[in-house]
Structure formats: structure tokens, C-alpha cells
C-alpha atoms as a PDB file:
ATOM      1  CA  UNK A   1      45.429 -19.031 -61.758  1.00  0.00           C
ATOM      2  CA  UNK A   2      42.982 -19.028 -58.848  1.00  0.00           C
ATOM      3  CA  UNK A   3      41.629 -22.294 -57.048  1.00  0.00           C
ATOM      4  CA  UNK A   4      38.763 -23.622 -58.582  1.00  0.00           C
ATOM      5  CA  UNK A   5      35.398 -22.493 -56.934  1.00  0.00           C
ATOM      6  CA  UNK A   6      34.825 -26.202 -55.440  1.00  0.00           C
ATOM      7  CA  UNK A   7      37.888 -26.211 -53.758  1.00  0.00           C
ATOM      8  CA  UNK A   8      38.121 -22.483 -53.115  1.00  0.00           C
ATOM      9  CA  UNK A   9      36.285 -22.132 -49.547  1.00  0.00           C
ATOM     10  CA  UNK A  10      38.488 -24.751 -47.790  1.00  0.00           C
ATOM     11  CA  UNK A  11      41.389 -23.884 -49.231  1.00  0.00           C
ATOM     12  CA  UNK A  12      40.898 -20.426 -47.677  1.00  0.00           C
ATOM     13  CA  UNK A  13      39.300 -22.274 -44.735  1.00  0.00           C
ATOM     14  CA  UNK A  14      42.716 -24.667 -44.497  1.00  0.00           C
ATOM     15  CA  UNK A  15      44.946 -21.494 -44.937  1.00  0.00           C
ATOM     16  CA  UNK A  16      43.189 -19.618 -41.774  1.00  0.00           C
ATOM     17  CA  UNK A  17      44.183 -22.702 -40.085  1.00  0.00           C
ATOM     18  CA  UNK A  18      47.781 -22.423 -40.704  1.00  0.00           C
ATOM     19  CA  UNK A  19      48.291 -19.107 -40.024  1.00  0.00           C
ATOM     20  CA  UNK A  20      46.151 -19.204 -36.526  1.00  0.00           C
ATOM     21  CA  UNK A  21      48.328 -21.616 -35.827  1.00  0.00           C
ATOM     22  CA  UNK A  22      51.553 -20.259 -36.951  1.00  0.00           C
ATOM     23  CA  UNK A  23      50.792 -16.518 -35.258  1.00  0.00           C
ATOM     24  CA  UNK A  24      52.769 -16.881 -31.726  1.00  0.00           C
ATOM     25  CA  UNK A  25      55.953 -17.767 -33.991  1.00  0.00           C
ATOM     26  CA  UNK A  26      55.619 -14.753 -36.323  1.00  0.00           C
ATOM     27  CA  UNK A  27      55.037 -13.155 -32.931  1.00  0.00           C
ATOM     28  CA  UNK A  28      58.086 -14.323 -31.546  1.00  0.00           C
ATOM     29  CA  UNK A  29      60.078 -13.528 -34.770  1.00  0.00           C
ATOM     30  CA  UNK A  30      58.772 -10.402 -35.732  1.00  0.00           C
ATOM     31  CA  UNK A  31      61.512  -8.297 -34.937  1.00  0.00           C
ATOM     32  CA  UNK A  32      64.416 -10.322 -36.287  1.00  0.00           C
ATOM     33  CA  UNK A  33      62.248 -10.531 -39.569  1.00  0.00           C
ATOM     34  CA  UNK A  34      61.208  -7.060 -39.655  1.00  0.00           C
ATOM     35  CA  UNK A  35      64.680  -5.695 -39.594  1.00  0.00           C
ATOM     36  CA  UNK A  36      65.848  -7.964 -42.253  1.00  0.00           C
ATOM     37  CA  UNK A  37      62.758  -7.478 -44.217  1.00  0.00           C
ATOM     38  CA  UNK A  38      62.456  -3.392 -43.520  1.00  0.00           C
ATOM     39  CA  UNK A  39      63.662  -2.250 -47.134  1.00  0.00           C
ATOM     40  CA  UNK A  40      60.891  -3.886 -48.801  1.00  0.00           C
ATOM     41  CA  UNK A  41      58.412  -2.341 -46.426  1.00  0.00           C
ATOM     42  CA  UNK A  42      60.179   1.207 -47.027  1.00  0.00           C
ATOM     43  CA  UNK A  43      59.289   0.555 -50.513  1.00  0.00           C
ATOM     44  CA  UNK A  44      56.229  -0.258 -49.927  1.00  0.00           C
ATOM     45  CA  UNK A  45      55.465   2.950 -47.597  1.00  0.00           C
ATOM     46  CA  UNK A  46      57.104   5.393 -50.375  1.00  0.00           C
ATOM     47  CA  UNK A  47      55.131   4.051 -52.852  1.00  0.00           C
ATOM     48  CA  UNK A  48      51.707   4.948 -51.484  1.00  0.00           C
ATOM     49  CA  UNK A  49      52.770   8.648 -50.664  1.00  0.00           C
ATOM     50  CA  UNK A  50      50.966   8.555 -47.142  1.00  0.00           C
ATOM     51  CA  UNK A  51      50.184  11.926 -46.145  1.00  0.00           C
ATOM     52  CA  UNK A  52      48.260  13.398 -42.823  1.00  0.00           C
ATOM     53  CA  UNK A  53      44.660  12.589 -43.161  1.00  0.00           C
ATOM     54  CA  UNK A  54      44.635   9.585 -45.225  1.00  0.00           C
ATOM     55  CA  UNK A  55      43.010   6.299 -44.809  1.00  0.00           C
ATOM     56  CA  UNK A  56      45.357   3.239 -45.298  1.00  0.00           C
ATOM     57  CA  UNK A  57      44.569   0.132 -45.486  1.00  0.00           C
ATOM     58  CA  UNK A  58      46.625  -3.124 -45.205  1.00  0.00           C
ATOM     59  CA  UNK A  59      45.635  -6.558 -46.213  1.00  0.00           C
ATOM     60  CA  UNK A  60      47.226  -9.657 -44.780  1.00  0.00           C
ATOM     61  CA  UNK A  61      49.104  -7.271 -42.386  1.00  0.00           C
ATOM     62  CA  UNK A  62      50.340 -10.462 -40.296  1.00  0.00           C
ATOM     63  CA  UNK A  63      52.429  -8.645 -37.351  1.00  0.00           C
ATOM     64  CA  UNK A  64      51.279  -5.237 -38.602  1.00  0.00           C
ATOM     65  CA  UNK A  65      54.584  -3.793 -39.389  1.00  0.00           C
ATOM     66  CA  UNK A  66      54.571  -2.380 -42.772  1.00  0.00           C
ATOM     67  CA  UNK A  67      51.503  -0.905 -41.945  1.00  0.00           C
ATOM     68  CA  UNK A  68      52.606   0.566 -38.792  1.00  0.00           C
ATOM     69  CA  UNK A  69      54.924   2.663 -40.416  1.00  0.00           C
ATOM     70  CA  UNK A  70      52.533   4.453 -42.200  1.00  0.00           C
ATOM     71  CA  UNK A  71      50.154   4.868 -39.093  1.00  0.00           C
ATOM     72  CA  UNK A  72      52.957   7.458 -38.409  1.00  0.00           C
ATOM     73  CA  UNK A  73      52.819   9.661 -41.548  1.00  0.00           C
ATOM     74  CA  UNK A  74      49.141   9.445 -41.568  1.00  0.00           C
ATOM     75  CA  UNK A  75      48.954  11.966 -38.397  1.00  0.00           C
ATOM     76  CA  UNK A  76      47.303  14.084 -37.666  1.00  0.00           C
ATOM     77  CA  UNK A  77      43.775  12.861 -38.576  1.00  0.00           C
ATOM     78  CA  UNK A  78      44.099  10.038 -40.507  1.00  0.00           C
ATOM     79  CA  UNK A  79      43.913   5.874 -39.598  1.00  0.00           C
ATOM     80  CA  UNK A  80      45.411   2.691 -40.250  1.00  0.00           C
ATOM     81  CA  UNK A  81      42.797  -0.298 -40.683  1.00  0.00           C
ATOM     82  CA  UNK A  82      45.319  -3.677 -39.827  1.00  0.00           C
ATOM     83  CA  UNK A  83      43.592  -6.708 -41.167  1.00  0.00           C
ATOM     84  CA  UNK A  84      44.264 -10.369 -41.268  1.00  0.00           C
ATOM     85  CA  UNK A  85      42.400 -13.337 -41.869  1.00  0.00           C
ATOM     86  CA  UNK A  86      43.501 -14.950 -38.301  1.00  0.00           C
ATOM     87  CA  UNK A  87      42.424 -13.693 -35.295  1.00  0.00           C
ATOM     88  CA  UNK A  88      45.560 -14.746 -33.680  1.00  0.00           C
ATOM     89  CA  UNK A  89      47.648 -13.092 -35.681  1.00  0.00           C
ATOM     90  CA  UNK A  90      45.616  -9.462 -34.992  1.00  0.00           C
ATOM     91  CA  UNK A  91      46.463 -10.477 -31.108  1.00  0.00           C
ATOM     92  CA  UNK A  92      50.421 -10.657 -32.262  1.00  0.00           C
ATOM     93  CA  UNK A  93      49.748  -7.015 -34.319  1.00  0.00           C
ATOM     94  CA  UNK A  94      47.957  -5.507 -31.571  1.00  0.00           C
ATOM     95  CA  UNK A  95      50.503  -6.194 -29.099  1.00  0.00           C
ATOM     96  CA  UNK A  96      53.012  -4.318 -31.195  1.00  0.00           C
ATOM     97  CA  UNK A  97      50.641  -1.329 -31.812  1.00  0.00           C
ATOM     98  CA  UNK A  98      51.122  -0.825 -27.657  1.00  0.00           C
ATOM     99  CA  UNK A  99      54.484  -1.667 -27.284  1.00  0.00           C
ATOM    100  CA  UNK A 100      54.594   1.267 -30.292  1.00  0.00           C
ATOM    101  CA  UNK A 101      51.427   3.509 -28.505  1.00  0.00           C
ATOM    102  CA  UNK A 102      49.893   3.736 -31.970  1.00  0.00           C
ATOM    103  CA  UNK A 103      46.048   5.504 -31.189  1.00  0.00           C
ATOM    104  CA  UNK A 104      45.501   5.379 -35.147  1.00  0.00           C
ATOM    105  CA  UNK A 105      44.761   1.972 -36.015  1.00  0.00           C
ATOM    106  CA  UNK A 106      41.883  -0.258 -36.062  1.00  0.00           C
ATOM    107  CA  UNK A 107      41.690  -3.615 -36.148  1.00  0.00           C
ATOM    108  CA  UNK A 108      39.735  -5.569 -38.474  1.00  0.00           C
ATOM    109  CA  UNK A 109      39.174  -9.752 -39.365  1.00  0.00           C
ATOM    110  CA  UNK A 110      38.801  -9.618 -42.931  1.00  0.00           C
ATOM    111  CA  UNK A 111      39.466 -11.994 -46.134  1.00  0.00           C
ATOM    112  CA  UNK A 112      41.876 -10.023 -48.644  1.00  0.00           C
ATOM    113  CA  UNK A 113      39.298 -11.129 -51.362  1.00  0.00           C
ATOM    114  CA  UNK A 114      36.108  -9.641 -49.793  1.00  0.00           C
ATOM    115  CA  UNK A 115      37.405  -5.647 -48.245  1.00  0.00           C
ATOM    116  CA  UNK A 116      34.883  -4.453 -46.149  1.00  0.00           C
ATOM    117  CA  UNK A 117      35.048  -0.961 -47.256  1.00  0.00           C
ATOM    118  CA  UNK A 118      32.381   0.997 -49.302  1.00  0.00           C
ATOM    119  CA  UNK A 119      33.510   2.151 -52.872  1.00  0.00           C
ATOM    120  CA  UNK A 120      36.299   4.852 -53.334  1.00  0.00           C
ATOM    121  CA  UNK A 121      36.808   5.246 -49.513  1.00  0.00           C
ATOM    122  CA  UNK A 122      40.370   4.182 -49.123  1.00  0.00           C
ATOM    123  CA  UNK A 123      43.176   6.786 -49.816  1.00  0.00           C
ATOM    124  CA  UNK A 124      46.182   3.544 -49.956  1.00  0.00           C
ATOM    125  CA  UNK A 125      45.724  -0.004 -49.579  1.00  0.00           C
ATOM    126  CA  UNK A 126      49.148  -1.987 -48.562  1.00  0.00           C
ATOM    127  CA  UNK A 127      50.038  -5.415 -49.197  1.00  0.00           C
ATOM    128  CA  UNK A 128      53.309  -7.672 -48.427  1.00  0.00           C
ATOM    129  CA  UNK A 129      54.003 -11.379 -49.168  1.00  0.00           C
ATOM    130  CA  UNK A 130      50.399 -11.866 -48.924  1.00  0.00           C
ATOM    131  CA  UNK A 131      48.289 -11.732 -52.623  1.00  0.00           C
ATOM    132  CA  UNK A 132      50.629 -14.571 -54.166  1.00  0.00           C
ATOM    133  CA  UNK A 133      48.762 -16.902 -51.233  1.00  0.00           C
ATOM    134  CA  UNK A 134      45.504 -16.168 -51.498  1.00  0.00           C
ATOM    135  CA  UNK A 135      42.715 -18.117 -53.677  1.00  0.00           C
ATOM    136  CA  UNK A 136      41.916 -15.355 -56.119  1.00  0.00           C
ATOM    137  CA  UNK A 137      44.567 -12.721 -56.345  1.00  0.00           C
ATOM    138  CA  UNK A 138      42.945 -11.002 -58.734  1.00  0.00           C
ATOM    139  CA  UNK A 139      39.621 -10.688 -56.999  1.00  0.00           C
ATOM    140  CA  UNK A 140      41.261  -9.434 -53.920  1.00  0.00           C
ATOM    141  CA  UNK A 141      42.897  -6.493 -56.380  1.00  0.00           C
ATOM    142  CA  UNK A 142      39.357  -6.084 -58.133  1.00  0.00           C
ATOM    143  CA  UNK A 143      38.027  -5.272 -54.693  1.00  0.00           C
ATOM    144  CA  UNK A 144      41.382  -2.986 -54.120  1.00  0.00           C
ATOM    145  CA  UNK A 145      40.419  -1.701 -56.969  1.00  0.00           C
ATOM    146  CA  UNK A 146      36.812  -0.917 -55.883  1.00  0.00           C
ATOM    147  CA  UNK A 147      37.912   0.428 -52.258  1.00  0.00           C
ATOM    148  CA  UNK A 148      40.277   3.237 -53.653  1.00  0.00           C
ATOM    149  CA  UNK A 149      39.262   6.964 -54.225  1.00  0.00           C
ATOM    150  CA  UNK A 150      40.622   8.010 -57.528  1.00  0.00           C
ATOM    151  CA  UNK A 151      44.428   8.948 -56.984  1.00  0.00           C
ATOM    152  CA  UNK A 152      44.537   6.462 -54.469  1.00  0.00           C
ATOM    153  CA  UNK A 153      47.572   3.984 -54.258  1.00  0.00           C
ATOM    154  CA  UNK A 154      48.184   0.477 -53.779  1.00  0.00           C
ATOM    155  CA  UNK A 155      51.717  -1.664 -52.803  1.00  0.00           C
ATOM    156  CA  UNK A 156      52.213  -4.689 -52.936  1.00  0.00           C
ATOM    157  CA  UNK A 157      55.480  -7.218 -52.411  1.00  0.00           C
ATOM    158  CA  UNK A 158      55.438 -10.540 -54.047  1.00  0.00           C
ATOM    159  CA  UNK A 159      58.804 -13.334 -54.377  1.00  0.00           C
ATOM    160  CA  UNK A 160      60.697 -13.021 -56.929  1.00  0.00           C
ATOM    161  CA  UNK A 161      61.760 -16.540 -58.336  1.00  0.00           C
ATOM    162  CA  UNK A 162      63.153 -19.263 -56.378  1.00  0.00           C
ATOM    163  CA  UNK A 163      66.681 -18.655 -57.619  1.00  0.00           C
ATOM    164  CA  UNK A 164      66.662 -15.496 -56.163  1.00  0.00           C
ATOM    165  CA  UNK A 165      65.570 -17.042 -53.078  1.00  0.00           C
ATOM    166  CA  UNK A 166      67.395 -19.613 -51.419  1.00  0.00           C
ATOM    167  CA  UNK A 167      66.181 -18.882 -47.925  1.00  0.00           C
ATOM    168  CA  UNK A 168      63.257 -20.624 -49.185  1.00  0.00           C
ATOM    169  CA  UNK A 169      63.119 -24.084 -46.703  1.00  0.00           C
ATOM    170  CA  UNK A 170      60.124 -25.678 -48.925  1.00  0.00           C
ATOM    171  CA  UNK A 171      62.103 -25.378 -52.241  1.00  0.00           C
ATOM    172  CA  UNK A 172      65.104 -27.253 -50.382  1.00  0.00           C
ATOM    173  CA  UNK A 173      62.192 -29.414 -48.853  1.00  0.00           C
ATOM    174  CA  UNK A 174      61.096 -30.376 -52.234  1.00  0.00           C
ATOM    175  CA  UNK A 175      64.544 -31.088 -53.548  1.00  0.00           C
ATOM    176  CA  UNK A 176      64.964 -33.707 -50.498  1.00  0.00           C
ATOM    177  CA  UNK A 177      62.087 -35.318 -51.231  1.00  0.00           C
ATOM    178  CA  UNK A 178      60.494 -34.274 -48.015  1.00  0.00           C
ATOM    179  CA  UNK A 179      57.649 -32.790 -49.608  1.00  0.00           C
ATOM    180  CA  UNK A 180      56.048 -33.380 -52.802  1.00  0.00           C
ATOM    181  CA  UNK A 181      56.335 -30.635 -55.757  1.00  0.00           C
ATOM    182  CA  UNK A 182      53.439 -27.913 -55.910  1.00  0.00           C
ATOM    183  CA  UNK A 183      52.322 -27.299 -59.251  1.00  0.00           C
ATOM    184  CA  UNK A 184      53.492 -23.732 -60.459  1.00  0.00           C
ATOM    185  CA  UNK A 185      49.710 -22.203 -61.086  1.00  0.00           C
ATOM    186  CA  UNK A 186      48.711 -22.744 -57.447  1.00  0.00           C
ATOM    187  CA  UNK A 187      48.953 -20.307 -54.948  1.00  0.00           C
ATOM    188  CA  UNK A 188      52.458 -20.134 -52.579  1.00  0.00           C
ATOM    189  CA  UNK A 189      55.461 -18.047 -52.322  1.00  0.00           C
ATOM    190  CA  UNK A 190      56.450 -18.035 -56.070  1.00  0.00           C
ATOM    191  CA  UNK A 191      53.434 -17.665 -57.601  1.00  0.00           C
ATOM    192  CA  UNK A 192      53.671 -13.752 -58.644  1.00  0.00           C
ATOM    193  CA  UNK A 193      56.777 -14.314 -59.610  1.00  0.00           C
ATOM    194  CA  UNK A 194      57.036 -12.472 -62.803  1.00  0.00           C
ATOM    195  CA  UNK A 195      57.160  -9.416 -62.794  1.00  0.00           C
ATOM    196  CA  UNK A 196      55.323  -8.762 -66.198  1.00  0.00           C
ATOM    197  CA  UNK A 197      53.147 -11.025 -65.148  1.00  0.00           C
ATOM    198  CA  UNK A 198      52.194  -8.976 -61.628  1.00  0.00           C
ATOM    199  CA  UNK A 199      52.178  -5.714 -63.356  1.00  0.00           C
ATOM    200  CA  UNK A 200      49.892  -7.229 -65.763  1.00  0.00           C
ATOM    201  CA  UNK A 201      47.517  -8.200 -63.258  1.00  0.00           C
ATOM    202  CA  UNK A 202      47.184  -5.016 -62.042  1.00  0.00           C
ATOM    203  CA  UNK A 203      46.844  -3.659 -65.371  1.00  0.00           C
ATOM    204  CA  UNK A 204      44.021  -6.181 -65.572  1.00  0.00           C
ATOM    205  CA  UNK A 205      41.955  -5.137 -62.897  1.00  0.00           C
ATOM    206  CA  UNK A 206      41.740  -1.129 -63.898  1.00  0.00           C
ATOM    207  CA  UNK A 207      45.130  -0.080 -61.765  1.00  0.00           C
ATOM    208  CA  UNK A 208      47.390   2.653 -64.036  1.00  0.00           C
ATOM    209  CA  UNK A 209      50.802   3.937 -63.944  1.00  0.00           C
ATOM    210  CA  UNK A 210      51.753   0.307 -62.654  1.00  0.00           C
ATOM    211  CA  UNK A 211      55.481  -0.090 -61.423  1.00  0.00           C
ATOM    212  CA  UNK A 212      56.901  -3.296 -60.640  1.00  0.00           C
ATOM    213  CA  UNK A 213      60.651  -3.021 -58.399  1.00  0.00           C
ATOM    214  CA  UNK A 214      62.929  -5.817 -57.490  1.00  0.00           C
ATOM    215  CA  UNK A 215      64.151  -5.313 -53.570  1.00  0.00           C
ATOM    216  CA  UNK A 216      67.301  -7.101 -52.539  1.00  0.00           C
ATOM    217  CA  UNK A 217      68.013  -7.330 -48.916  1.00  0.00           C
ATOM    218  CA  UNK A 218      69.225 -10.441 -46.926  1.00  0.00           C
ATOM    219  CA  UNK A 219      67.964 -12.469 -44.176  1.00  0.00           C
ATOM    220  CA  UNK A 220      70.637 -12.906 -41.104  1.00  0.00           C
ATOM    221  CA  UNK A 221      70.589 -15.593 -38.312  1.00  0.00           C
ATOM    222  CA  UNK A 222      73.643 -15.981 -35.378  1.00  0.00           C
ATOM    223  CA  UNK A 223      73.879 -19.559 -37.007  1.00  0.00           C
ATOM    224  CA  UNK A 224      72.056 -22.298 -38.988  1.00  0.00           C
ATOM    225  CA  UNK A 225      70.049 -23.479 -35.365  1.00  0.00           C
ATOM    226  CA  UNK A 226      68.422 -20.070 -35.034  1.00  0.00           C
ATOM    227  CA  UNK A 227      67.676 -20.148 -38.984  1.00  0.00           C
ATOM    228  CA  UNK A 228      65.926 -23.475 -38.954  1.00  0.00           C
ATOM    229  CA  UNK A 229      64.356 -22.714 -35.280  1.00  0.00           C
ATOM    230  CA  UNK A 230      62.997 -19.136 -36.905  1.00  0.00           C
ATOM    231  CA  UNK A 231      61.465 -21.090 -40.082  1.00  0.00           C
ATOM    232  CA  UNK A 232      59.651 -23.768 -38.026  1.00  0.00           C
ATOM    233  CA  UNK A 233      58.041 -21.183 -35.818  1.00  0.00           C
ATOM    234  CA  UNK A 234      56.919 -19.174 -39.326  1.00  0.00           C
ATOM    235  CA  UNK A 235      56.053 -21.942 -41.421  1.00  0.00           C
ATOM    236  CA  UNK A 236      53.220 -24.406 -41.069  1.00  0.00           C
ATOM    237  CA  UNK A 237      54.280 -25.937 -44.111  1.00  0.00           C
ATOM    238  CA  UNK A 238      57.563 -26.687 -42.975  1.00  0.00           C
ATOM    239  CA  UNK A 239      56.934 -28.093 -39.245  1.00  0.00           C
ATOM    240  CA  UNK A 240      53.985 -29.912 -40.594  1.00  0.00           C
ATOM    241  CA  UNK A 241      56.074 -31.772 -43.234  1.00  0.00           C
ATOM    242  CA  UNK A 242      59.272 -32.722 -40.343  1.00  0.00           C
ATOM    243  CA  UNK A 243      56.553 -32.948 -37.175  1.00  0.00           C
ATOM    244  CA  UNK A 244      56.290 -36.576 -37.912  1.00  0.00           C
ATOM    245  CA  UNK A 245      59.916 -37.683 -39.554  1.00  0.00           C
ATOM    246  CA  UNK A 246      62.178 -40.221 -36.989  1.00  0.00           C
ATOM    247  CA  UNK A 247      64.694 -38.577 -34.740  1.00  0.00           C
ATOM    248  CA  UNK A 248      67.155 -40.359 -37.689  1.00  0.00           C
ATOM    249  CA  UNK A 249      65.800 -38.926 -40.289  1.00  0.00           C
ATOM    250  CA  UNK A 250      65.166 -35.264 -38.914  1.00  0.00           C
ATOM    251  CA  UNK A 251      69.261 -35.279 -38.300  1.00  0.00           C
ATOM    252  CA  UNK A 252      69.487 -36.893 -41.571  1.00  0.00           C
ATOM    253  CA  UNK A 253      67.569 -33.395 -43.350  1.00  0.00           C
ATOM    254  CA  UNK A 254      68.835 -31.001 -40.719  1.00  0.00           C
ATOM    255  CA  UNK A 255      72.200 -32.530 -41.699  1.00  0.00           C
ATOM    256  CA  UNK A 256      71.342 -31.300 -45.695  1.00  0.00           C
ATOM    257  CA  UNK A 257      70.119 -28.066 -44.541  1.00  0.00           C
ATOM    258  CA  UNK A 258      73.471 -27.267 -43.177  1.00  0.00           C
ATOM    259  CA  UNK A 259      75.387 -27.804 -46.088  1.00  0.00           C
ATOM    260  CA  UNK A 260      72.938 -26.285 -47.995  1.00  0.00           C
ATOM    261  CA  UNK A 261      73.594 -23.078 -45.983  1.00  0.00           C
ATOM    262  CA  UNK A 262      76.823 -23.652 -45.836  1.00  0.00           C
ATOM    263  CA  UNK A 263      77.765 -21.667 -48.744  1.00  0.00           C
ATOM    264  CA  UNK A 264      76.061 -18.056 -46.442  1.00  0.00           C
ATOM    265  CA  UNK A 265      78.127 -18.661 -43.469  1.00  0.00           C
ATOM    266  CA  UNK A 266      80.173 -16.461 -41.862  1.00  0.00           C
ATOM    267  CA  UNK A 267      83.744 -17.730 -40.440  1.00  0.00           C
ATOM    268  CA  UNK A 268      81.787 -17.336 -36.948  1.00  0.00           C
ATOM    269  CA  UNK A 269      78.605 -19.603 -37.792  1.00  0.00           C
ATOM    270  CA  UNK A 270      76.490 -15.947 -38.746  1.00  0.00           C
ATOM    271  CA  UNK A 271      74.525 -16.502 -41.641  1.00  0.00           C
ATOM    272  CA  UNK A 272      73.000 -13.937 -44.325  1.00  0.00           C
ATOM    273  CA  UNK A 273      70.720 -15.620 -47.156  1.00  0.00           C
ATOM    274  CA  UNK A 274      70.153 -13.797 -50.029  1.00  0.00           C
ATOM    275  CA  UNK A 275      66.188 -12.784 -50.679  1.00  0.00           C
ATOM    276  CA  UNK A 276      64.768 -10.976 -53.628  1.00  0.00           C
ATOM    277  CA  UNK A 277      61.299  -9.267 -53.171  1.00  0.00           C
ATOM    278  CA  UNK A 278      58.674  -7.584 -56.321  1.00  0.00           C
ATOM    279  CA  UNK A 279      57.529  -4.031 -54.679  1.00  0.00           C
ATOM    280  CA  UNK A 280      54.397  -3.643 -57.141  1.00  0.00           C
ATOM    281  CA  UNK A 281      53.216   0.051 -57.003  1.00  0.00           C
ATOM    282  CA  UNK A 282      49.765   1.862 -59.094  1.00  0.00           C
ATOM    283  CA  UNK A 283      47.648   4.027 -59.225  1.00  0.00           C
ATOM    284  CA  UNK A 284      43.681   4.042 -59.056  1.00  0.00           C
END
């Protein structure tokens, strides 16, 4: 369900915010994520059947790295358009489009909701962990929709649900009490959860031979201190809700963290957390 219209714009204006603010850490974690993260984005990349030539788009790109790996298959010829709604987090994709010496991709502010493409002149549009947050998925798929030539392909990777993913620090958050329940129908991690429900919402908006995939992989850490270090650099949510909490009572939740990973630790303090990801795949 999206946000109602009166409470849409700052919403949207609240999330750009968080993630300007939460850019340097995905910066600084990029890698470690990316290479736990990479089989979803392999998905993702298949699914679109890049070829030289074409124009790809991805929405929400973050750190750019899904994307980037089709700014490879795209050569000779063709380009990569990186968006994000934060500026900051462009800088952090940029920086690893040098580091990479991509030539292919442009760089582009844009809301997911409003693409600022003309009609039919996109040949893939790419998407990961990033419609389930927005105000008005389906609007943003409407204008994915819209922005594909016919043949054209869209992926996108939601969270499967919350049992599936016990990496998730604002589930456990909610369970301590730390922060309040979200209502289901709002937008977050979980909210495209169902996979008949995603593939029906691509369905909705004029998408055809619809797929919908479920991606295991696992998220690692050398121990529990570089886990919860990682997710407060990545989550505004998260160091928002323990910024102000007494030195007591932050040992007193980092204390039920631990045990709560304590059942995806290795003998030597490693740590691998299960994480299930929805690779959603059409046609236009």
C-alpha cells in the first residue's frame, strides 16, 4: 500500500535524509556487502539479458554495483544510467566507477517514482532492495513500465520474509523493545515480501512473462563487533534508535544481540547469517 498523498512528499523528503546521511557507511561497506550479496545481483544481471548496445538503467543503485556489472556486457556502444535519490550516495558510486575505469555510465539524481527517460527508450531497467522502500512502488514500476522499449526487461530484488532473514537488526530491535512495531502495509524491508504478491504487482502495471526467484546466500562478518559496527554504518534506522540509549543500556542490547547471533557463530567468533532475497524478472 503506498503512503497516503499528504504524507507522501516528506516521507520521500525524510528518506533522502537517511540515506545522504547513511552514504559514507555503505561506502565504507560496499565491498564486504557486495561479495556477500553478489548472487542476487548475478540474478539480477542474467535476468535482463544485457547485450552490446543496450541502455540500462538502475534505480536506487546505492553504491552502483549491480549495475556496474552490466556496464561491462553493455560494450561496445551501449551505457549505464546509475541513479539514486542522494547525492551522496552517487559520490560513493562514482568513486567505484574509477577505481573500476568504467567510461559507460552516467550519473543521474533521480526519484525511482518519477524516471526521467522519454517513453520506450530504455532496453533494461535494474532494481535491488530498493522498490519495497519507496512511497509508491507501483508508480515507480508504472513509470518502468513507460521507460521500456517493447522486449525490454526489468529486475528487481525484494526481502523475502523476516524468518528468512535474521540478519535483520530492526526485527531484533523491535523484539527488544527498542523500537516500536511498523505496521506491515508501510514501506521497509519486508514489505514485497510475497512473492505472489510482487509478481502480481508487476502483472498489475502491464509487465508479462513475470518470474519471481528466491536467492539464498549468507552474510559473513570476522565476529559479532564487525556485524553490529557494519549495520550501524548502513542503517539510519538502527543508529538513530541506539544514538541516544545510556552506555548501560547500549551493553545491555549489544549484550542480546550477541546471543541472538550466537546461534551463526563459528568456533573462531566468524559469523554467517542466513539472508533470503525475491529476484523479480519481466518482460515489457
Amino acid at each position: 500500500m503506498p503512503i497516503p498523498p499528504e504524507q507522501a512528499d516528506q516521507f520521500r523528503a525524510d528518506s533522502r535524509a537517511r540515506w545522504e546521511g547513511a552514504a559514507a557507511g555503505w561506502g565504507a561497506a560496499r565491498e564486504s556487502f557486495q561479495r556477500d550479496a553478489s548472487p542476487v545481483s548475478y540474478r539480477m544481471i542474467d535476468a535482463i539479458r544485457a547485450q552490446p548496445g543496450h541502455t540500462v538503467l538502475e534505480l536506487a543503485a546505492g553504491p552502483g554495483d549491480t549495475g556496474f556489472l552490466a556496464a561491462e556486457l553493455i560494450r561496445p556502444g551501449g551505457t549505464l544510467i546509475c541513479t539514486d535519490t542522494a547525492e551522496a550516495m552517487l559520490d560513493v558510486a562514482r568513486a567505484r566507477a574509477a577505481e573500476l575505469r568504467l567510461d559507460n555510465v552516467e550519473f543521474v539524481l533521480m526519484d525511482a517514482e518519477w524516471i526521467d527517460r522519454g517513453a520506450a527508450s530504455l532496453d533494461a531497467i535494474l532494481c535491488r532492495w530498493g522498490v519495497m522502500l519507496l512511497a509508491d512502488p507501483e508508480s515507480a514500476l508504472r513509470e518502468a513500465r513507460r521507460t521500456l522499449r517493447p522486449g525490454g526487461r526489468i529486475a528487481i530484488a525484494t526481502w523475502a520474509a523476516p524468518d528468512r532473514n535474521p540478519w535483520s537488526m530492526g526485527r531484533l530491535l523491535v523484539r527488544l523493545g527498542v523500537l516500536p512495531a511498523a505496521p506491515d502495509d508501510v514501506p521497509g524491508p519486508f514489505a514485497l515480501a510475497d512473492p505472489d504478491a510482487l509478481a502480481e504487482l508487476l502483472w498489475g502495471v502491464g509487465f508479462d512473462d513475470v518470474e519471481v526467484e528466491a536467492v539464498d546466500f549468507s552474510f559473513t562478518a570476522p565476529d559479532t563487533e564487525a556485524w553490529w559496527q557494519q549495520q550501524l554504518h548502513c542503517s539510519p534506522s538502527l543508529r538513530g534508535a541506539t544514538s541516544g540509549l545510556s552506555p548501560a543500556a547500549h551493553y545491555e542490547l549489544r549484550d542480546a544481540v550477541d546471543a541472538e547471533l550466537a546461534q551463526f557463530t563459528a568456533g573462531d567468533g566468524s559469523i554467517s547469517i542466513p539472508a533470503r532475497a525475491l529476484v523479480a524478472a519481466a518482460g515489457a
